[in-house]
Protein backbone atom coordinates (compact mmCIF):
# COMPACT_ATOMS: atom_id res chain seq x y z
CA UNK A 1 63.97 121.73 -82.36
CA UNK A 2 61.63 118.76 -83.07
CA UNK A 3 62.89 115.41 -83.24
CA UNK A 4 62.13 111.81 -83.31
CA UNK A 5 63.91 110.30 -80.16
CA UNK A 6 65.52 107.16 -78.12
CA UNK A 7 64.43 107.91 -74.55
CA UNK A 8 64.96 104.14 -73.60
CA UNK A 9 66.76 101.14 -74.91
CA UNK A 10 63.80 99.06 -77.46
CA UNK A 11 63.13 98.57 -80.64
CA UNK A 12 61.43 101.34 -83.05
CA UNK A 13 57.96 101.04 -80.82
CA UNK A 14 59.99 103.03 -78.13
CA UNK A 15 60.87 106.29 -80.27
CA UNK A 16 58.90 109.37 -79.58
CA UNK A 17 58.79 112.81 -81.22
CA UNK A 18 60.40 115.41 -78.73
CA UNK A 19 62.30 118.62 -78.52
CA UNK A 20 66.44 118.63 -78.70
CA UNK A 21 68.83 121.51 -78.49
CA UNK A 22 69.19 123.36 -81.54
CA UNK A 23 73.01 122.76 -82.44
CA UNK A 24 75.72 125.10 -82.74
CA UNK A 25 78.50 125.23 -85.46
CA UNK A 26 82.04 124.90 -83.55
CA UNK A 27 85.07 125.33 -84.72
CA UNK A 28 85.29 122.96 -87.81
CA UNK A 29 81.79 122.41 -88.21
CA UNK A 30 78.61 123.08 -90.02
CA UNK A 31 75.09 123.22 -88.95
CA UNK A 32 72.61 121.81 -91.56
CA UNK A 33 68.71 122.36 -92.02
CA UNK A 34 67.69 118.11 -92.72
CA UNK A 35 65.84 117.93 -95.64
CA UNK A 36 66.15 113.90 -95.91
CA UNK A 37 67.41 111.53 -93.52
CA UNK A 38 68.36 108.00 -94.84
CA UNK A 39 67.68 104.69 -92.80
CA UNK A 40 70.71 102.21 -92.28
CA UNK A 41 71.32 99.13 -90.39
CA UNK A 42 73.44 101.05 -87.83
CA UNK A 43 69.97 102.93 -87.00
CA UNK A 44 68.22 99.47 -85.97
CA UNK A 45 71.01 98.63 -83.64
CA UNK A 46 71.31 102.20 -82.32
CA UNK A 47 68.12 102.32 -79.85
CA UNK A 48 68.92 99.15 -78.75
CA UNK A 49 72.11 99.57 -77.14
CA UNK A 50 74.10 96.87 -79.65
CA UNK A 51 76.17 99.17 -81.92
CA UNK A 52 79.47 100.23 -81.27
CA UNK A 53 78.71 103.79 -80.01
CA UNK A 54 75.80 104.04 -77.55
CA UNK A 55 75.11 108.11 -77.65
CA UNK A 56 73.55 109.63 -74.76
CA UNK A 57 70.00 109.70 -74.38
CA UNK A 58 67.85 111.33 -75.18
CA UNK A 59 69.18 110.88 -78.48
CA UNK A 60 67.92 111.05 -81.97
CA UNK A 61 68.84 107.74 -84.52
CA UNK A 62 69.79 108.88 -88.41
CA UNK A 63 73.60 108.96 -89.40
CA UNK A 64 73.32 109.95 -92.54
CA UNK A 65 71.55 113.47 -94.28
CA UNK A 66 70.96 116.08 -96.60
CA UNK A 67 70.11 119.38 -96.67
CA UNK A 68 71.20 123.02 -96.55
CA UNK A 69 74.00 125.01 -94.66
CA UNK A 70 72.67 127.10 -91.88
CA UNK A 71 75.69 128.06 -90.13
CA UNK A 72 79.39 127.43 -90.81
CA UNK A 73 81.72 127.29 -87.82
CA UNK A 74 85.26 128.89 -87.09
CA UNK A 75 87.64 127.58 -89.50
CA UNK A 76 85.56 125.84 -92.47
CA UNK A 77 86.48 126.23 -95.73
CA UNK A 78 84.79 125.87 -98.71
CA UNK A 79 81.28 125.43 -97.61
CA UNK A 80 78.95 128.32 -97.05
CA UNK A 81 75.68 129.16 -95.71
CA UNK A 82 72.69 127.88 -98.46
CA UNK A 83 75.03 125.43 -99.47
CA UNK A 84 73.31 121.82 -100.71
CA UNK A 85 74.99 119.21 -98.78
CA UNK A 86 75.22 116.01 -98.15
CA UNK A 87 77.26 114.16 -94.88
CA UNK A 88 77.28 111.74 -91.96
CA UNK A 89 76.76 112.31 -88.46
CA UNK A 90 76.69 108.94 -86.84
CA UNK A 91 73.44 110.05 -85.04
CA UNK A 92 70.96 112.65 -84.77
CA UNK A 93 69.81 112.58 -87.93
CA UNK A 94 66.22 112.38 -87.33
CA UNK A 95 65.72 115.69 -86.13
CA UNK A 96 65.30 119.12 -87.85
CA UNK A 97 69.05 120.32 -87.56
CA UNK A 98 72.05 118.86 -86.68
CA UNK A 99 75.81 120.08 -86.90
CA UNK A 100 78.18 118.03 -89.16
CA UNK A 101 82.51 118.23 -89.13
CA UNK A 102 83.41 119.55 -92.50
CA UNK A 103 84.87 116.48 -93.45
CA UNK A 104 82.50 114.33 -93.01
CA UNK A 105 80.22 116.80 -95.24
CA UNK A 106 80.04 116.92 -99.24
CA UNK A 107 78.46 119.33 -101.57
CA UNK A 108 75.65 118.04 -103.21
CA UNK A 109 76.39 117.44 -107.15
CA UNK A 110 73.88 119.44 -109.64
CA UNK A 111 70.56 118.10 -109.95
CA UNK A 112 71.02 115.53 -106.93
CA UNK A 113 67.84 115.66 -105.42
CA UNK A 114 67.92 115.68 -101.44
CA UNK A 115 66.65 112.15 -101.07
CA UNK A 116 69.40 110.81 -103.33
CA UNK A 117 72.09 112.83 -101.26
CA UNK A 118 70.84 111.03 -98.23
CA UNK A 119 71.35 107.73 -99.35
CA UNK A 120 74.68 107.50 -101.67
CA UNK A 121 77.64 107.86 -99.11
CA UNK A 122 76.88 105.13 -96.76
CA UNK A 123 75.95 102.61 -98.95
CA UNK A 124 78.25 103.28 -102.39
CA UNK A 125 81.18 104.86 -99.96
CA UNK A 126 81.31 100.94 -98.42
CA UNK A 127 80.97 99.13 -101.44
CA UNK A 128 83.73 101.24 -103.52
CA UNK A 129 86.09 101.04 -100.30
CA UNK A 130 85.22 97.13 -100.49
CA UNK A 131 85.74 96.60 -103.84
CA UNK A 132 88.50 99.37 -104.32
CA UNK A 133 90.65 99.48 -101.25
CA UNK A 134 90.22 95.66 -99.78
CA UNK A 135 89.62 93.62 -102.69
CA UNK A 136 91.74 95.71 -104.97
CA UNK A 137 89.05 95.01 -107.93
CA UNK A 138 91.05 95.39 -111.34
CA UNK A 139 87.48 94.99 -113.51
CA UNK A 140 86.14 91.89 -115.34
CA UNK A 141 85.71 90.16 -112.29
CA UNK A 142 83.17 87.28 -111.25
CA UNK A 143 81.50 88.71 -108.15
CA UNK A 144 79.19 87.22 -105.55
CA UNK A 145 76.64 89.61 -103.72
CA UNK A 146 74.85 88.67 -100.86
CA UNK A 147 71.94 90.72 -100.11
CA UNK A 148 71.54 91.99 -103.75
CA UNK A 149 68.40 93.74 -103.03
CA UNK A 150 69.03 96.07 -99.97
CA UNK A 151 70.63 99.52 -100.53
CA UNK A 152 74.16 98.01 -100.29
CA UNK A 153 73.30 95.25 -101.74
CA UNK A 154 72.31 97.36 -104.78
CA UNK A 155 75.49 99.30 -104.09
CA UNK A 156 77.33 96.81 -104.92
CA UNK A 157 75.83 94.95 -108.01
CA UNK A 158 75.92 98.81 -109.64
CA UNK A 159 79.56 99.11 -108.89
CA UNK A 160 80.69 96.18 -109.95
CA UNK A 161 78.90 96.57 -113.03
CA UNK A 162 80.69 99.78 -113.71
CA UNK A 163 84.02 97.78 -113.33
CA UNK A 164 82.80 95.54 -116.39
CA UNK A 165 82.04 92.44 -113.64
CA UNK A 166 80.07 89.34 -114.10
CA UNK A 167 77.78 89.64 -111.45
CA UNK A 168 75.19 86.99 -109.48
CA UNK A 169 73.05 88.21 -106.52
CA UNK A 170 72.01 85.72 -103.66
CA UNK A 171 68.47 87.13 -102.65
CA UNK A 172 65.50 85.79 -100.03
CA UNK A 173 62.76 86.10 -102.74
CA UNK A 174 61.68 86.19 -105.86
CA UNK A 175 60.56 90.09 -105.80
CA UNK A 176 63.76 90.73 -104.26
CA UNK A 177 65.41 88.99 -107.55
CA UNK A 178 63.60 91.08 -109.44
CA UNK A 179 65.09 93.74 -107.88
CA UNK A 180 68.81 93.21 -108.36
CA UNK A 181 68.66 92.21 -111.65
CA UNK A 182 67.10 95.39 -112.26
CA UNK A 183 70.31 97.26 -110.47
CA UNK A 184 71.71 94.59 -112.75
CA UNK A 185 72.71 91.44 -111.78
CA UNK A 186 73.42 89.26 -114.27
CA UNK A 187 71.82 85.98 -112.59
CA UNK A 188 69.92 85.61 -109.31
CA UNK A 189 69.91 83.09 -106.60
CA UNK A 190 67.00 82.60 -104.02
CA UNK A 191 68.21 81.24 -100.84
CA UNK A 192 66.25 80.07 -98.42
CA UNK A 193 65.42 81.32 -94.47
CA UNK A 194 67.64 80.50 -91.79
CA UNK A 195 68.37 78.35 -90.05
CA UNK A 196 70.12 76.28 -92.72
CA UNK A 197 70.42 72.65 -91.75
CA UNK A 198 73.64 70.71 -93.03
CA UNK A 199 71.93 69.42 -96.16
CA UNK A 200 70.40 72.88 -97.16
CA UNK A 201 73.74 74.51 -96.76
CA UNK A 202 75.32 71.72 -98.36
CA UNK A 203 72.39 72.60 -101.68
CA UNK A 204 72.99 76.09 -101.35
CA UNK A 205 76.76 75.79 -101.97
CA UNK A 206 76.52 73.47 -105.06
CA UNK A 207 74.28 76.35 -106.85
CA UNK A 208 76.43 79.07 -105.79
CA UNK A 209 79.29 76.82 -107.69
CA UNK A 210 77.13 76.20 -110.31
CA UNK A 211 76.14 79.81 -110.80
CA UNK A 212 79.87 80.87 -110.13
CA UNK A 213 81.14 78.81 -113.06
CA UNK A 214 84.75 77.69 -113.55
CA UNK A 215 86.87 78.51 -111.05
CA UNK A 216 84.46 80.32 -108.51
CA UNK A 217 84.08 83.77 -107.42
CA UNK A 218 87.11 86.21 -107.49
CA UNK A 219 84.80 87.91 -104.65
CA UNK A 220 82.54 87.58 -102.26
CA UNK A 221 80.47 90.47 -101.42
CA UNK A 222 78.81 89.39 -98.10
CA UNK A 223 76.15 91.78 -96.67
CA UNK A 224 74.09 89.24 -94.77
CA UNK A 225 76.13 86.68 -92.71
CA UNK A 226 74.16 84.18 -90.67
CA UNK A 227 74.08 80.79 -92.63
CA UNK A 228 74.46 82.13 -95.81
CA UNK A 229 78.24 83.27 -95.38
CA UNK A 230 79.95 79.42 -95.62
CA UNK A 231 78.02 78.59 -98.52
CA UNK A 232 79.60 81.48 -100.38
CA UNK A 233 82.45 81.20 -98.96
CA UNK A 234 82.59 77.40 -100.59
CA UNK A 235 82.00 79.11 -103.62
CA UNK A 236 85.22 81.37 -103.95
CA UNK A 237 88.26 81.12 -106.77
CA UNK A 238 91.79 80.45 -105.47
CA UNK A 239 93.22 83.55 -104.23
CA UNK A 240 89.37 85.28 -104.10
CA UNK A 241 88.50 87.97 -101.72
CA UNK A 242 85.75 87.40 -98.69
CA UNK A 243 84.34 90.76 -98.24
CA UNK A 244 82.75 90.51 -94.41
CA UNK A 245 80.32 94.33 -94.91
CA UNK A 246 77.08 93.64 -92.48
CA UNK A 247 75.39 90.71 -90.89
CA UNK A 248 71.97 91.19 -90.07
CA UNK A 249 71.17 87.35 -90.50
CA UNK A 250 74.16 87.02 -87.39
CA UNK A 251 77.74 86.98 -87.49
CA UNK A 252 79.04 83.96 -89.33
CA UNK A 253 81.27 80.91 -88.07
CA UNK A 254 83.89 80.18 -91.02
CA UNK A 255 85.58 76.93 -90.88
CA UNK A 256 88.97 78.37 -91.36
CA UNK A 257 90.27 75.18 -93.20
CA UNK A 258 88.25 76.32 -96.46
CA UNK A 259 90.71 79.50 -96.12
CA UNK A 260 93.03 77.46 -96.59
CA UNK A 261 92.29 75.18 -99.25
CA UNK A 262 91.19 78.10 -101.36
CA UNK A 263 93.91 80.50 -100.81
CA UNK A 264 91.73 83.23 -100.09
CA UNK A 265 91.39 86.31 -98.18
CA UNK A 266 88.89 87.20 -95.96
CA UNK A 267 88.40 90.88 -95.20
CA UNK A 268 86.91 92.73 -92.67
CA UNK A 269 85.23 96.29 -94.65
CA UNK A 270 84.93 98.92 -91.67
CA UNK A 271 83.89 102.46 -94.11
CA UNK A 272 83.39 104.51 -91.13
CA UNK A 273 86.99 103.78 -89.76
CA UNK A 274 88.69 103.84 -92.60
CA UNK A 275 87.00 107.23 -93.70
CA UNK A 276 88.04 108.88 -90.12
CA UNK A 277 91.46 107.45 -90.80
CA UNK A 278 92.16 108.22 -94.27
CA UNK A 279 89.77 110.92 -94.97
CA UNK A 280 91.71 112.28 -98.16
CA UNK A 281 91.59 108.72 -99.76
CA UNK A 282 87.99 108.94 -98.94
CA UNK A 283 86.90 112.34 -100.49
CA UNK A 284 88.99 110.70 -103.67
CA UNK A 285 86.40 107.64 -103.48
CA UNK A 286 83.01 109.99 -102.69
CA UNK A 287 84.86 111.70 -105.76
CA UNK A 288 84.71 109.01 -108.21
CA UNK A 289 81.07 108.10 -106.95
CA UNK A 290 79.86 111.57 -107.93
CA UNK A 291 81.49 110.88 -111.76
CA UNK A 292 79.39 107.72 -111.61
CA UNK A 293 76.27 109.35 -110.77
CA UNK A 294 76.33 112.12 -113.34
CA UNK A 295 76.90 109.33 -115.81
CA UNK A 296 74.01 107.49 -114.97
CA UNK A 297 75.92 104.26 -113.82
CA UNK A 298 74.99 104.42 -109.98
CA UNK A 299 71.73 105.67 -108.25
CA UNK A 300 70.12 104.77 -105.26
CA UNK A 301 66.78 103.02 -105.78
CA UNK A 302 64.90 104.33 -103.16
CA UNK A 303 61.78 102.44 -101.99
CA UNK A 304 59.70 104.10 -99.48
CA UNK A 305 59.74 107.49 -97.85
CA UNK A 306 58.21 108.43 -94.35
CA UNK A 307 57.61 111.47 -92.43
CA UNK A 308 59.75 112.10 -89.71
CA UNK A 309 56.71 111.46 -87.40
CA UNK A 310 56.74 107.99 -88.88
CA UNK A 311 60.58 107.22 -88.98
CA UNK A 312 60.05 104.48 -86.21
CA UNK A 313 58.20 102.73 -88.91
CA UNK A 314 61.29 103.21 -91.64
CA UNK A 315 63.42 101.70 -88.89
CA UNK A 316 61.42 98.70 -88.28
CA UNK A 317 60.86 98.16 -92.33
CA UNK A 318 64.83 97.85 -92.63
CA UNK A 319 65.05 95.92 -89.23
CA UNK A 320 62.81 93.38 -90.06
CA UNK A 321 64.14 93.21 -93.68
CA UNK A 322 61.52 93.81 -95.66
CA UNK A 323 63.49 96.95 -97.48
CA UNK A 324 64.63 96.69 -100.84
CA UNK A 325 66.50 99.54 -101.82
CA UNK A 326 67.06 102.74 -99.85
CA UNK A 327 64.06 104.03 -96.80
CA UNK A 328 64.32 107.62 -96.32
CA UNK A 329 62.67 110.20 -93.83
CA UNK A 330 61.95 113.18 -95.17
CA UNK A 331 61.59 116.61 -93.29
């Protein structure tokens, strides 16, 4: 079967199109026909040997799909072949097949269109794990989100929304504002490029405060990292929550004495473990997502589509972070 794959360690310059296996449903699994293949950060540290699983090559990048049942293995239950599905595979989602473990598979909802089923569990299963599970949200909150205008990002400001939150964004750009407060975010705040000298962080803080109001954020919703992170973090109520999701920008330093003065948690949001660990609280979450979708109160915004032929170019978009929204690969 064709495929778009890492044949060497490098950046998305190195992927080629090339011919993989066709896989076979064993016991517990599923073999799905891609229709869409979403892009995620994971992806861009994939092919170059810096995530925490390094697949052998030749391998194709693309952990999350959607698409239809082809073949159910020994002992599956309640899928079926022509089934619409959605699921993660961790890699090997850039290709024209790939076999899934049933419970790491969905069914699609009705009317979810394929590029949409690609791009919800990643992105919405972290942020309502974050928000439900680690920062046990109760609703009303004052939330800060980092990142506002990347998938997650949007993930976030959506679901927090849907818990009746206040909600600011932190954002690299006007356009990107524009963005999140479309997802809606309730106020905006452009931050400048890294690297952040003492005095810029020092700015950024106060109008994080400022925008926070009162007493600060009750949580932090950090998808970036790099510079960015103590500024928020200088932001948070007493007793808030520090949600550490991603760090593209780099992984943060925290002085560990703010901890302290504020009370406050920091927390470490791992989806993928905590779905392979707990995959019954899990399917409860993906549960509640689907509710929120066919009520109109979450859907990815999805901002560019490329052929699979062209999926180096989706990964370079997101690594380079110039996405907004969801990138998708469609088959």
């Amino acid at each position: 079967m064709r495929a778009l794959l890492s044949t060497e360690t490098g950046g998305p310059e190195t992927l080629k199109i090339g011919e993989l296996p066709e896989p076979v449903a064993a016991a517990g699994q599923i073999v799905v026909d891609i229709k869409a293949c979403s892009i995620n950060y994971p992806d861009v540290l994939i092919i170059v040997d810096m995530y925490q699983f390094k697949p052998e090559r030749p391998f194709a990048p693309g952990g999350e799909v959607s698409g239809i049942v082809s073949a159910v293995g020994e002992g599956v239950s309640g899928f079926a072949v022509g089934d619409k599905v959605m699921g993660l595979c961790g890699n090997g989602g850039l290709g024209e097949k790939v076999a899934l473990t049933s419970m790491s598979a969905f069914k699609m909802p009705e009317g979810m269109s394929f590029e949409d089923g690609a791009s919800l569990l990643l992105t919405y299963g972290t942020s309502i794990h974050a928000y439900q599970d680690r920062a046990q949200m109760k609703g009303g909150e004052n939330v800060l989100v980092l990142g506002g205008a990347g998938g997650i990002g949007i993930s976030a400001i959506e679901l927090a929304k849907a818990q009746g939150c206040r909600v600011v964004a932190g954002v690299s750009s006007e356009e990107k504002a524009a963005i999140a407060k479309e997802a809606g975010a309730d106020e905006c705040i452009v931050y400048p490029y890294q690297p952040l000298e003492k005095d810029a962080s020092k700015a950024l803080a106060g109008e994080f405060k400022k925008a926070a109001g009162g007493e600060g954020f009750d949580i932090v919703y950090d998808t970036v990292g790099g510079d960015y992170s103590e500024p928020a973090l200088r932001s948070i109520a007493w007793e808030g929550k520090f949600l550490v999701v991603g760090f593209p920008a780099g992984i943060a330093k925290l002085p560990l004495n703010l901890t302290l003065l504020k009370s406050c948690d920091v927390c470490g949001v791992f989806w993928g473990a905590f779905a392979a660990r707990d995959p019954k609280a899990n399917h409860a979450n993906i549960a509640k997502l689907f509710e929120l979708y066919a009520e109109g109160k979450i859907k990815p915004r999805i901002s560019a589509t490329f052929p699979l032929e062209k999926g180096g170019d989706a990964i370079a978009l997101l690594g380079d972070r110039k996405a907004t929204g969801k990138v998708v690969v469609t088959m």
